[in-house]
C-alpha atoms as a PDB file:
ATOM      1  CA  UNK A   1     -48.408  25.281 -18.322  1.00  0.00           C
ATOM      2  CA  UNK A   2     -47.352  22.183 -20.520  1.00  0.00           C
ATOM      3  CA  UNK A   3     -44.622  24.412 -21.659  1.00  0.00           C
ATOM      4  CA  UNK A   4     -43.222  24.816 -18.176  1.00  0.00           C
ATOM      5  CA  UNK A   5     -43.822  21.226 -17.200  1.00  0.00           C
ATOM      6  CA  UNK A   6     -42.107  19.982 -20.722  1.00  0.00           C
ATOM      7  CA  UNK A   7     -38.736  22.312 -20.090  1.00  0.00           C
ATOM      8  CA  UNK A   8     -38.719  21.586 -16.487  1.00  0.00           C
ATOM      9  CA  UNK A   9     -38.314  18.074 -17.504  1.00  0.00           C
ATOM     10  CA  UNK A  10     -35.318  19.082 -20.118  1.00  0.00           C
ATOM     11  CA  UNK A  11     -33.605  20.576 -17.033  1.00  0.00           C
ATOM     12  CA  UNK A  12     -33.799  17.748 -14.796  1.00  0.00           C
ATOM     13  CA  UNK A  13     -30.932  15.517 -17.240  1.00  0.00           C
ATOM     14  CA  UNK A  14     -28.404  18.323 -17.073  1.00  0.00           C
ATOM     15  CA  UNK A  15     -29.054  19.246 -13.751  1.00  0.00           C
ATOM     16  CA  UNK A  16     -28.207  15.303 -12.846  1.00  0.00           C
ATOM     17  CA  UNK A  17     -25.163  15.283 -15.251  1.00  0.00           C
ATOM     18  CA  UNK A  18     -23.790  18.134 -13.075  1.00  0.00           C
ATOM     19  CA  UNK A  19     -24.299  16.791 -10.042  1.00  0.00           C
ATOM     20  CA  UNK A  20     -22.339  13.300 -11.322  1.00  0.00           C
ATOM     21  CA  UNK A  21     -19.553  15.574 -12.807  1.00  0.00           C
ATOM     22  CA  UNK A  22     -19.184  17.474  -9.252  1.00  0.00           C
ATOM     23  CA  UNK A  23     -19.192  14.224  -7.610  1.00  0.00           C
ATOM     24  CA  UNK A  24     -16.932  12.443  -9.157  1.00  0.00           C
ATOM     25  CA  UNK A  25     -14.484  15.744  -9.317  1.00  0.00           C
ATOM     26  CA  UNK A  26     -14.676  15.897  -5.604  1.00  0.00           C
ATOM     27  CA  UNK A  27     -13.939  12.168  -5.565  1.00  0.00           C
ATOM     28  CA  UNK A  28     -10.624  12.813  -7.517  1.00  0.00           C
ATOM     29  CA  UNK A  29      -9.914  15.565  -5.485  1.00  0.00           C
ATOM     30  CA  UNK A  30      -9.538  13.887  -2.237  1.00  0.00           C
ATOM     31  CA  UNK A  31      -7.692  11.013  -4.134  1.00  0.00           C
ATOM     32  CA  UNK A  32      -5.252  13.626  -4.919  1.00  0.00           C
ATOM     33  CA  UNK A  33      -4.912  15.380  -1.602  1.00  0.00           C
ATOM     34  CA  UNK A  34      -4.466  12.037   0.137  1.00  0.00           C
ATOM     35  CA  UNK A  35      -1.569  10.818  -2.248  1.00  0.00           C
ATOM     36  CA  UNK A  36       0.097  14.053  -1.490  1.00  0.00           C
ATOM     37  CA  UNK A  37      -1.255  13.941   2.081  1.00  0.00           C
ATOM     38  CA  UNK A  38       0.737  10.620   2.158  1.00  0.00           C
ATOM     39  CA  UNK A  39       3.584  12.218   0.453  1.00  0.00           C
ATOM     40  CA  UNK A  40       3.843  14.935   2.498  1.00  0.00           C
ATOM     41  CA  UNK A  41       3.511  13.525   6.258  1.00  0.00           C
ATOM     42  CA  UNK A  42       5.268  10.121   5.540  1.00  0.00           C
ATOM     43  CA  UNK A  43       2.654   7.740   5.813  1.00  0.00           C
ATOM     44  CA  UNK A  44       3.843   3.989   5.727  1.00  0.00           C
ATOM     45  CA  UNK A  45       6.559   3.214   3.470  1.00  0.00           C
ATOM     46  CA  UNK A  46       5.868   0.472   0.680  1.00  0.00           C
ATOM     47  CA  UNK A  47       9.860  -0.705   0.615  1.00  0.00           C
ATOM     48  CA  UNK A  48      12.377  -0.850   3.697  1.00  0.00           C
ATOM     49  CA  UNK A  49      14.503   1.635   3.464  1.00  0.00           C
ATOM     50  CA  UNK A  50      17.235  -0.331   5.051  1.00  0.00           C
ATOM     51  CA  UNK A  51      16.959  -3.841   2.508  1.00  0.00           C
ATOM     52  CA  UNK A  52      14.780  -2.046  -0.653  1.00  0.00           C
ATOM     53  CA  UNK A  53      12.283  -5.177   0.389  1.00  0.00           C
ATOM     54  CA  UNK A  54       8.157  -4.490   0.045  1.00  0.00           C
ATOM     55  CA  UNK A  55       6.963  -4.034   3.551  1.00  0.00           C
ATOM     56  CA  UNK A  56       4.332  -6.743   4.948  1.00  0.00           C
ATOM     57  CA  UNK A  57       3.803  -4.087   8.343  1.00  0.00           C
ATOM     58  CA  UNK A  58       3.008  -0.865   8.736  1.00  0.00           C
ATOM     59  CA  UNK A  59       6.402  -0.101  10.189  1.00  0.00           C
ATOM     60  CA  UNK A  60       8.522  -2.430   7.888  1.00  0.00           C
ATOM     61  CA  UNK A  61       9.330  -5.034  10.727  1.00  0.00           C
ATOM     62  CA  UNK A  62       8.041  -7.531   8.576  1.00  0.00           C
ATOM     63  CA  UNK A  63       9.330  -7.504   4.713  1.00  0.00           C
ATOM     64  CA  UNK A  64       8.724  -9.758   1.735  1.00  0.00           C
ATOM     65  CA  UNK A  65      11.711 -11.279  -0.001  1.00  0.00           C
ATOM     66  CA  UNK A  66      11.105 -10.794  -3.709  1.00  0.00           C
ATOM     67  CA  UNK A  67      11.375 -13.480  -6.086  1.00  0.00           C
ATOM     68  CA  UNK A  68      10.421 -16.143  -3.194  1.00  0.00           C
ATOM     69  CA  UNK A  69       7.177 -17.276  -1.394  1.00  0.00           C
ATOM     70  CA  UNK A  70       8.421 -15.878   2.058  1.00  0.00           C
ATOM     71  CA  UNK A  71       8.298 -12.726   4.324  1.00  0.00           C
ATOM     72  CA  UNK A  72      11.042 -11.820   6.781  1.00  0.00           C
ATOM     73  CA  UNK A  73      11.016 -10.519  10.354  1.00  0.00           C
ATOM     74  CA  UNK A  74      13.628  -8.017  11.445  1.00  0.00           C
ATOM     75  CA  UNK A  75      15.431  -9.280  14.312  1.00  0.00           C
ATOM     76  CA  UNK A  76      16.627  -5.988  15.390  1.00  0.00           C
ATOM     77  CA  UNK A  77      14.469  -3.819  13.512  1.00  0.00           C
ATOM     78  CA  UNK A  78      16.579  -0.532  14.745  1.00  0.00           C
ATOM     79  CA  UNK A  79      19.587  -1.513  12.646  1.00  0.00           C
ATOM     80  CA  UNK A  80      20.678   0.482   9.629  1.00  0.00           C
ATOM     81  CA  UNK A  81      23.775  -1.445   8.000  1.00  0.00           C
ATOM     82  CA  UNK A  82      22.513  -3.961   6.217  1.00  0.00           C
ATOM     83  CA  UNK A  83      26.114  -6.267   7.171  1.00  0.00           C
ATOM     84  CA  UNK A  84      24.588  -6.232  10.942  1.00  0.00           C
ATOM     85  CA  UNK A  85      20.926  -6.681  10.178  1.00  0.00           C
ATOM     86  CA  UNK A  86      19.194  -9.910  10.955  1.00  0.00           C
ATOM     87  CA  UNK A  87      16.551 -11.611   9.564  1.00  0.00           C
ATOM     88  CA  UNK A  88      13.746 -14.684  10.590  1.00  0.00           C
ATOM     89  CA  UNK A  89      12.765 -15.606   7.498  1.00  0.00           C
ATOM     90  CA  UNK A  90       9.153 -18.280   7.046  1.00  0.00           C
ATOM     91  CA  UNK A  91       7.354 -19.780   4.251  1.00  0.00           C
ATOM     92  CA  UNK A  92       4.339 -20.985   4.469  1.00  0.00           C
ATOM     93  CA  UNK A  93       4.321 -25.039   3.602  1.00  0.00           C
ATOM     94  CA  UNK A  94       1.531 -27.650   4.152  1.00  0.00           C
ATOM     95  CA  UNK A  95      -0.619 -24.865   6.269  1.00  0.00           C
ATOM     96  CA  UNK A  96       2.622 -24.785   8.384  1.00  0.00           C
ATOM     97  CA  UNK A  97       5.670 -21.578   8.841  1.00  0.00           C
ATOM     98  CA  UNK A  98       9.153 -23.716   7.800  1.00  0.00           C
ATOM     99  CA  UNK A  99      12.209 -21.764   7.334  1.00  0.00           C
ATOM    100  CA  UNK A 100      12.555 -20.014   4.155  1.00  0.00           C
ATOM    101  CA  UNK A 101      14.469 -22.357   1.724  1.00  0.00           C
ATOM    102  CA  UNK A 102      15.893 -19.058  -0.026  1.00  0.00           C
ATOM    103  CA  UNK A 103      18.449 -17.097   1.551  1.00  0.00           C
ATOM    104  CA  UNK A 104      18.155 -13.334   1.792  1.00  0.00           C
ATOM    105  CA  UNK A 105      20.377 -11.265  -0.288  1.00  0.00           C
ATOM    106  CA  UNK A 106      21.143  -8.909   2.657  1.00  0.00           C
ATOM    107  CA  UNK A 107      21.256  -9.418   6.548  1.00  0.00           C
ATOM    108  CA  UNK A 108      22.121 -12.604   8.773  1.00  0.00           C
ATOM    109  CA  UNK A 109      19.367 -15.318   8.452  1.00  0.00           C
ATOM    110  CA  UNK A 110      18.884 -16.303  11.780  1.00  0.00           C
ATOM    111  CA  UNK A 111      16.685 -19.675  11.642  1.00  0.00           C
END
């Protein structure tokens, strides 16, 4: 009976270390079916397609200017051609939203 109870207790380490290695396979499973998930069904974009600037919203209304402490909001966030596209452009100063002391490299600044 020792016998039984001693490899019982050999079993119990490998049968952990399998359940770890299935967990943390299933874990980069889904990782990997949600990238391509995202891929796949266009989930929210991470630059505007329209200016190449990193999105601040979920539909890209709201961009941040690289290079520059400030985030843009499209004016007419329908518009495609970047000569007729117009931007609000804010920093944040003192606590307070100033206009942005950098100009944008494309669209109208508006403020």
């Amino acid at each position: 009976m020792a016998a039984r109870a001693i490899q019982s207790n050999r079993s119990q380490p490998n049968m952990r270390r399998a359940t770890v290695l299935i967990a943390a396979a299933a874990l980069l499973g889904s990782g990997i079916l949600a990238a391509n998930a995202r891929d796949r069904f266009g989930g929210p974009p991470d630059h505007d397609p329209v200016t190449g600037y990193l999105c601040a919203s979920t539909n890209c209304n709201v961009v941040r200017m690289p290079n520059a402490n400030c985030i843009c909001e499209k004016v007419n966030p329908g518009e495609q051609r970047l000569t007729r596209l117009k931007l609000a452009c804010y920093a944040k100063t003192g606590g307070h939203w100033v206009s942005c002391p950098v100009r944008p490299r494309f669209g109208i600044m508006v403020n």
